[in-house]
N, C-alpha and C. Protein backbone atom coordinates (compact mmCIF):
# COMPACT_ATOMS: atom_id res chain seq x y z
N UNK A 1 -88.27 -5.13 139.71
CA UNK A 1 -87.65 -4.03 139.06
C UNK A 1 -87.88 -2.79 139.90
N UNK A 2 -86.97 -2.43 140.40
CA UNK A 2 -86.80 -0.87 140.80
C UNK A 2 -86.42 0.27 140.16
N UNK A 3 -87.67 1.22 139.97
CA UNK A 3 -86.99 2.63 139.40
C UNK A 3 -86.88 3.54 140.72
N UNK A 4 -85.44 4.19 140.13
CA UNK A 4 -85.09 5.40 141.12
C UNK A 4 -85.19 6.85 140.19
N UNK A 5 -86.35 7.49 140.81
CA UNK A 5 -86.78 8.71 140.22
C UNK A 5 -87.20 8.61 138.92
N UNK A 6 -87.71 9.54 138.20
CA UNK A 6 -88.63 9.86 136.43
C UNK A 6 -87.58 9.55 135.77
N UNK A 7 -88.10 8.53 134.89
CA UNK A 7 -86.75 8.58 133.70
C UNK A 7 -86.77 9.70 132.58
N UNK A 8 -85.82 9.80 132.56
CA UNK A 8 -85.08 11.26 131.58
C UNK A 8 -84.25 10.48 130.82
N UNK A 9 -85.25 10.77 129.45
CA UNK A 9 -84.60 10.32 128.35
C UNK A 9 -83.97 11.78 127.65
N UNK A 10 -82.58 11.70 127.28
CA UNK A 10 -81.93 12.81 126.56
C UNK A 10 -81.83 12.73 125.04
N UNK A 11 -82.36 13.78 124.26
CA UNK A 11 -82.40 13.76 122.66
C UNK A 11 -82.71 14.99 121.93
N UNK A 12 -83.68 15.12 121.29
CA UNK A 12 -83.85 15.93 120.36
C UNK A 12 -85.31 16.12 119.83
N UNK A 13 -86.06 16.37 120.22
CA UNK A 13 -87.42 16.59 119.80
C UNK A 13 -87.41 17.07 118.19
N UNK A 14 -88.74 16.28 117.73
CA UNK A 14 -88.59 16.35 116.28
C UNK A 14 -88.49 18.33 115.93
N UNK A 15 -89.51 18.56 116.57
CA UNK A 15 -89.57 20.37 116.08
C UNK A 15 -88.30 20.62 116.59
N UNK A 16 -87.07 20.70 117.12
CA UNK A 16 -85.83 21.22 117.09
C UNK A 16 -84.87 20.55 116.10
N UNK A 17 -85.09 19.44 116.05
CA UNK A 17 -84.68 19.10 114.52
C UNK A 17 -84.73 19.98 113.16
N UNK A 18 -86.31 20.02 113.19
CA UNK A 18 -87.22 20.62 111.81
C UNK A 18 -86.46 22.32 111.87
N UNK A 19 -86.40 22.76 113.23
CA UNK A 19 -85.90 24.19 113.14
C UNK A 19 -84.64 24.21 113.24
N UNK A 20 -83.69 23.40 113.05
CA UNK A 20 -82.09 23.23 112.94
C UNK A 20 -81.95 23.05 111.38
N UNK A 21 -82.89 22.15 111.16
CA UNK A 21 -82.51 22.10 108.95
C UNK A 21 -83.29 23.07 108.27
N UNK A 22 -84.43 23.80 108.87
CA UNK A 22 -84.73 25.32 108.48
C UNK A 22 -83.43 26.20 108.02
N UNK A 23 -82.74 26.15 109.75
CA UNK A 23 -81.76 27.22 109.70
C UNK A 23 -80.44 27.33 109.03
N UNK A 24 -80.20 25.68 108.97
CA UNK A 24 -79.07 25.07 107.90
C UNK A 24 -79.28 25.45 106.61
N UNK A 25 -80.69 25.26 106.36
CA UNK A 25 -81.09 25.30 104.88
C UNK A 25 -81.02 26.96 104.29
N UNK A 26 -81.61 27.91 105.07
CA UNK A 26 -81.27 29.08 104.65
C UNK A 26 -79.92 29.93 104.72
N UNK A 27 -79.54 28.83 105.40
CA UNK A 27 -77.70 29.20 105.60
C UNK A 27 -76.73 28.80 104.42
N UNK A 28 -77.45 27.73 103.70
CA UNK A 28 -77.08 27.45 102.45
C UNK A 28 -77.30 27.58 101.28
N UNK A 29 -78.79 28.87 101.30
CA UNK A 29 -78.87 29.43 100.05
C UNK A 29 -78.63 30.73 100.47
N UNK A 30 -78.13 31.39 101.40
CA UNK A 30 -77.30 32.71 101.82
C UNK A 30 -75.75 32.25 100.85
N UNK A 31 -75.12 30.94 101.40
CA UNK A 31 -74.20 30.85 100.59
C UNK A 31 -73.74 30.60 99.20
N UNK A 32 -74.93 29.75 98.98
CA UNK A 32 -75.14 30.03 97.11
C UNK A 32 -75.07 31.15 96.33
N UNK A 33 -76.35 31.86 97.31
CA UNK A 33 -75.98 33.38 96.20
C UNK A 33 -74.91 33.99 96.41
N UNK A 34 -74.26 33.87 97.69
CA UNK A 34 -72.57 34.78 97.42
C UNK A 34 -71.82 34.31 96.69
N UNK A 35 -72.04 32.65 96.45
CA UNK A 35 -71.19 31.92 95.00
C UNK A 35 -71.38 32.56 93.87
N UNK A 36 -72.97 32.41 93.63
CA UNK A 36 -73.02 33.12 92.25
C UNK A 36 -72.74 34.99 91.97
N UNK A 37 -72.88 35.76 92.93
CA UNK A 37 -72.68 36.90 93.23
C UNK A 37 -70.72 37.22 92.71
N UNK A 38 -70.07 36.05 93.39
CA UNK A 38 -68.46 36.10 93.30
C UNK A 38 -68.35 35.38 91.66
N UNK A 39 -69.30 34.58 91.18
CA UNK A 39 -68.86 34.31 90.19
C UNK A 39 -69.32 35.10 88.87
N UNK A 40 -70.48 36.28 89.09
CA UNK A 40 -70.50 37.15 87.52
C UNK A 40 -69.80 38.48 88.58
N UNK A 41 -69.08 38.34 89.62
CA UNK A 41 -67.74 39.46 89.17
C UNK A 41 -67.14 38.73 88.94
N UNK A 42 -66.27 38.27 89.03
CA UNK A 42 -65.35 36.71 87.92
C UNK A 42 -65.76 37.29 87.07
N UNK A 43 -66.65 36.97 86.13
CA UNK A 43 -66.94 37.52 85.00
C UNK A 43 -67.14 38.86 84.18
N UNK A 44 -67.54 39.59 85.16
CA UNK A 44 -67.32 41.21 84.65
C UNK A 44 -66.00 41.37 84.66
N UNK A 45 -65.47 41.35 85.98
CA UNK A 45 -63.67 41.54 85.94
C UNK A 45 -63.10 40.99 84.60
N UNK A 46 -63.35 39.72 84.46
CA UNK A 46 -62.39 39.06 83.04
C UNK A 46 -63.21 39.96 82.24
N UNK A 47 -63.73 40.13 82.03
CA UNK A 47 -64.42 40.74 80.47
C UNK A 47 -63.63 42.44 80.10
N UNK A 48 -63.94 42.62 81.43
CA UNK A 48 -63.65 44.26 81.57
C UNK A 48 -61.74 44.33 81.11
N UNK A 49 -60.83 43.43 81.97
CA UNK A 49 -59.82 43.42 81.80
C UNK A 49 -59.74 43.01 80.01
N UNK A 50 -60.63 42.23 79.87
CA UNK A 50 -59.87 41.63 78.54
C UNK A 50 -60.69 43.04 77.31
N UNK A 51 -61.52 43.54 77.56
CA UNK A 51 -62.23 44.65 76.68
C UNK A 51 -60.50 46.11 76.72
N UNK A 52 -60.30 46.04 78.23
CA UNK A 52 -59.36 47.16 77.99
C UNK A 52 -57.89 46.79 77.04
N UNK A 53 -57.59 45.58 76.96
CA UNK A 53 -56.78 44.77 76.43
C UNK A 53 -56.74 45.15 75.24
N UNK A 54 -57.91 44.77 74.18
CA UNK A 54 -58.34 44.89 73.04
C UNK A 54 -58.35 45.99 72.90
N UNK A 55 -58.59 46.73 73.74
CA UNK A 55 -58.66 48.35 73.19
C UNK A 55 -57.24 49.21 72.81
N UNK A 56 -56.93 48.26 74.15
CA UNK A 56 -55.17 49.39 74.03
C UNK A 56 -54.29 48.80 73.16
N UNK A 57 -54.33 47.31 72.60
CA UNK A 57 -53.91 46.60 71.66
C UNK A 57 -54.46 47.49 70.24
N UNK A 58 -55.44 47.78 69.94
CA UNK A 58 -55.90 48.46 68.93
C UNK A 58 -54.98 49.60 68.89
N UNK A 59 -55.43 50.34 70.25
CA UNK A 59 -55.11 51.98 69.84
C UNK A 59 -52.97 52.33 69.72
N UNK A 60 -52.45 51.02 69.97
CA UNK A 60 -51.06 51.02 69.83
C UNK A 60 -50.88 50.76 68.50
N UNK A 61 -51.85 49.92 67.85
CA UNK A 61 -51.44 49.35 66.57
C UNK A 61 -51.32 50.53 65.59
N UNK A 62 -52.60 51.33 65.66
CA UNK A 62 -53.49 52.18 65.31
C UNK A 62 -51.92 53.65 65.14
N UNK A 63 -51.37 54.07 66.67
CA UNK A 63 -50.61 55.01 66.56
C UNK A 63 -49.07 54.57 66.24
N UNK A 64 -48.97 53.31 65.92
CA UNK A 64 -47.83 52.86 64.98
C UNK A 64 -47.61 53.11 63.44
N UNK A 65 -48.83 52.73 63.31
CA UNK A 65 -48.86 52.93 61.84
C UNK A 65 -50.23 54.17 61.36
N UNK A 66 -50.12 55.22 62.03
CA UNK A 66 -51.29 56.20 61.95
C UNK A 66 -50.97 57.04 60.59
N UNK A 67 -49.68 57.56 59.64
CA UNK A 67 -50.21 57.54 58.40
C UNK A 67 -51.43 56.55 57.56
N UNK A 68 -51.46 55.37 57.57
CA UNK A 68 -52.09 54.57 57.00
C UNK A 68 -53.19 54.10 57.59
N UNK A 69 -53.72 54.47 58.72
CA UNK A 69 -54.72 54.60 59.59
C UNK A 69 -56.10 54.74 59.04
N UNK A 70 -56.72 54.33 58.48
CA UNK A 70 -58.55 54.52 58.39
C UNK A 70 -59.58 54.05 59.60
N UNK A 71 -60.58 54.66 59.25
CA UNK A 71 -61.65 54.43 60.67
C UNK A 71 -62.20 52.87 60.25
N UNK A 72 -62.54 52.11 60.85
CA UNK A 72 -63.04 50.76 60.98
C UNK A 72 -63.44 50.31 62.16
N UNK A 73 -63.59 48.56 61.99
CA UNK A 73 -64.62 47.74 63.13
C UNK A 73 -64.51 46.40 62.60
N UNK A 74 -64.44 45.68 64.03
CA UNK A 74 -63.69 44.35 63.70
C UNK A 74 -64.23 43.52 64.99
N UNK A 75 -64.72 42.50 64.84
CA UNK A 75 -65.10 41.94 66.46
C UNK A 75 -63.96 40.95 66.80
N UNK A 76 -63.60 40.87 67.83
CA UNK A 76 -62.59 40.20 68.91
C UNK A 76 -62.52 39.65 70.13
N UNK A 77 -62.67 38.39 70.39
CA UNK A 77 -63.02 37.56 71.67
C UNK A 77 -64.42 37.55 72.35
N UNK A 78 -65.36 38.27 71.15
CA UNK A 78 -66.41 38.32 71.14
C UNK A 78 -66.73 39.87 71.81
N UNK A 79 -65.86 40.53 71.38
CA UNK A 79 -66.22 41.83 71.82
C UNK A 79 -66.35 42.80 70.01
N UNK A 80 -67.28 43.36 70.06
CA UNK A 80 -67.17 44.49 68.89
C UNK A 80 -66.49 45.41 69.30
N UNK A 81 -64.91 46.18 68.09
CA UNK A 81 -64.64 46.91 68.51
C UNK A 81 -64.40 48.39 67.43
N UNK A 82 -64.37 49.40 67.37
CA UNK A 82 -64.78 50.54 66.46
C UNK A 82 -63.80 51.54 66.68
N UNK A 83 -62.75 52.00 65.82
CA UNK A 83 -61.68 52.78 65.59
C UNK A 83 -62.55 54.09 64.18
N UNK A 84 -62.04 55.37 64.92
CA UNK A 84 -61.96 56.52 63.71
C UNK A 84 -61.07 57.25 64.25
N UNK A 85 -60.47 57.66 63.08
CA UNK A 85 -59.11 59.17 63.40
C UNK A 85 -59.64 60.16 62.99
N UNK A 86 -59.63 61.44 63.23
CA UNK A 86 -59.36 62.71 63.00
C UNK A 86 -58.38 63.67 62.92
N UNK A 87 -58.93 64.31 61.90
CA UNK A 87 -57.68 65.54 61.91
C UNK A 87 -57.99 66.33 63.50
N UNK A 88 -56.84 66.87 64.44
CA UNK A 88 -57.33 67.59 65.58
C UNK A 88 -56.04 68.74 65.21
N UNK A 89 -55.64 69.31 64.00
CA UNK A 89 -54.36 70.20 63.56
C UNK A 89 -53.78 69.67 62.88
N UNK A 90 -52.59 70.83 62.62
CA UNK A 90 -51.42 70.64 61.54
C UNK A 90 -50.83 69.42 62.88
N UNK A 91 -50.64 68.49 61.50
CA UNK A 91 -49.87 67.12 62.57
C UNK A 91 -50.20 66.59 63.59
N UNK A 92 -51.66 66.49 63.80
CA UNK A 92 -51.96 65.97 64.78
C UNK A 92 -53.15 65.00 64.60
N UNK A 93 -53.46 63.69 64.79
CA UNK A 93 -54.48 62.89 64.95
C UNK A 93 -55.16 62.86 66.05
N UNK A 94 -56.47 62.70 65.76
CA UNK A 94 -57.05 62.02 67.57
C UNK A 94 -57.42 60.80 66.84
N UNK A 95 -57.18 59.75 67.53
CA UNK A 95 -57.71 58.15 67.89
C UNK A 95 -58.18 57.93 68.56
N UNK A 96 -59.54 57.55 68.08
CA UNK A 96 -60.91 56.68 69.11
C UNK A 96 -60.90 55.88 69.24
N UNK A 97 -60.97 54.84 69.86
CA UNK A 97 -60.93 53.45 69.83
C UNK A 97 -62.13 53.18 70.80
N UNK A 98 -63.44 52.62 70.84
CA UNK A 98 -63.89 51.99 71.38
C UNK A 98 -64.88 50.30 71.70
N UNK A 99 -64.79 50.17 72.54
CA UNK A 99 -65.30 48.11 73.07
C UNK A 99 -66.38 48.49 73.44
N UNK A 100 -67.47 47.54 72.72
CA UNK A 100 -68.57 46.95 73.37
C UNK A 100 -68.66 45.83 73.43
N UNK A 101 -69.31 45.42 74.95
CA UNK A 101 -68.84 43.92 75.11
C UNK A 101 -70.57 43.55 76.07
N UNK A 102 -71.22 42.42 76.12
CA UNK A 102 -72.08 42.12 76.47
C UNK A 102 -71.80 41.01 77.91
N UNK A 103 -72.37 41.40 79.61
CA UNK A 103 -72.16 40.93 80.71
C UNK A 103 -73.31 39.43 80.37
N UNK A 104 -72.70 38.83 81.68
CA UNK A 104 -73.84 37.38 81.53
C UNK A 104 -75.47 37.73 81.91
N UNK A 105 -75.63 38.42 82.46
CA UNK A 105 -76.96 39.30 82.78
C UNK A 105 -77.18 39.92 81.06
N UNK A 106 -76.62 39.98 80.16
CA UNK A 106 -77.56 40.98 78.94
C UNK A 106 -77.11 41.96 79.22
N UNK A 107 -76.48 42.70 79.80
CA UNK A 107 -76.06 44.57 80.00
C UNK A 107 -74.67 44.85 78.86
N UNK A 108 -75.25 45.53 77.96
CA UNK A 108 -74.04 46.25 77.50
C UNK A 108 -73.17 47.06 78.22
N UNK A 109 -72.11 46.86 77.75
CA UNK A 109 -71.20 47.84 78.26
C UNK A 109 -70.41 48.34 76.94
N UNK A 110 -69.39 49.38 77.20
CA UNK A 110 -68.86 50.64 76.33
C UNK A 110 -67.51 50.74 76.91
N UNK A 111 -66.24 51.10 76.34
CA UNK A 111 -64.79 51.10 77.10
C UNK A 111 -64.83 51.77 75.84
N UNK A 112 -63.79 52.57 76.12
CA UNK A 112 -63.20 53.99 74.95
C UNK A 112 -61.78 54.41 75.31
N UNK A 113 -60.99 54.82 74.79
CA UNK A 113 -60.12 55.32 74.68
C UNK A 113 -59.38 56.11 73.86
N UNK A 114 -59.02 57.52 74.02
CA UNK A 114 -58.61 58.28 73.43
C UNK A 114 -57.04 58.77 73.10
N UNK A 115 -56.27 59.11 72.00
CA UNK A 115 -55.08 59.33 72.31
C UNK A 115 -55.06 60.26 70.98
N UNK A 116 -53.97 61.73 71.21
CA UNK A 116 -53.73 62.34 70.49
C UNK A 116 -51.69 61.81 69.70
N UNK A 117 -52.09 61.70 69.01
CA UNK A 117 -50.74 60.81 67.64
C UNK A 117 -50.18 62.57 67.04
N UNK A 118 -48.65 62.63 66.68
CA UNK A 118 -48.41 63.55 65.91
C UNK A 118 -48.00 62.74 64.80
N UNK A 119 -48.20 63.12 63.64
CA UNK A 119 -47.91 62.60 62.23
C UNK A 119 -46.85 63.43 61.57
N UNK A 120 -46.28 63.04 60.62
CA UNK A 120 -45.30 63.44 59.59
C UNK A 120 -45.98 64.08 58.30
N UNK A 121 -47.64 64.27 58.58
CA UNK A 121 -47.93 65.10 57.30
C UNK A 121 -48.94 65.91 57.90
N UNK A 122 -49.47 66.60 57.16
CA UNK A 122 -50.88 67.65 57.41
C UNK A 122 -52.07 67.01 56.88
């Protein structure tokens, strides 16, 4: 048997291994949390859109029929929501309408909306 020159075996030493699935591995909980990061805005966004929904659905109902209008509170898609009118003048209402709605974290939140109504009485 003849060898010609040192044999050179080509591969991968275990410690470049161990520091390749290190670097994989923290590369893949970098990407987890931007999953979960993209998925409670997903969730604030829907909530927020659907809180302003409810609100402006209220406060239309509310200046349709604002002779007959009283202050109240009613929960909806799991949001609480809280209407009062005021006199603001001769013939004039203000309508409050506001949403509280609870994020997946526990944080309340508050959405309001205001609109001045003219009425047919004093």
């Amino acid at each position: 048997m003849i060898l010609i020159g040192p044999m050179n075996h080509r591969g991968f030493t275990l410690l470049e291994v161990m520091i390749s699935m290190v670097i994989l591995g923290m590369a893949l909980i970098v990407l987890l949390n931007m999953g979960m990061v993209a998925l409670d805005g997903n969730d604030w966004s829907n909530k927020t859109t659907s809180s302003t929904q409810v609100t402006q659905q209220k406060l239309e109902h509310l200046r349709a029929n604002i002779n007959g209008a009283v202050a109240g509170s009613d929960t909806i898609r799991g949001m609480e929501r809280s209407w009062d009118i005021r006199h603001a003048g001769k013939f004039l209402r203000e309508v409050v309408v506001a949403t509280r709605w609870e994020d997946v974290r526990g944080i309340i939140h508050n959405d309001s909306m205001t609109a001045y109504v003219r009425t047919d009485s004093i």
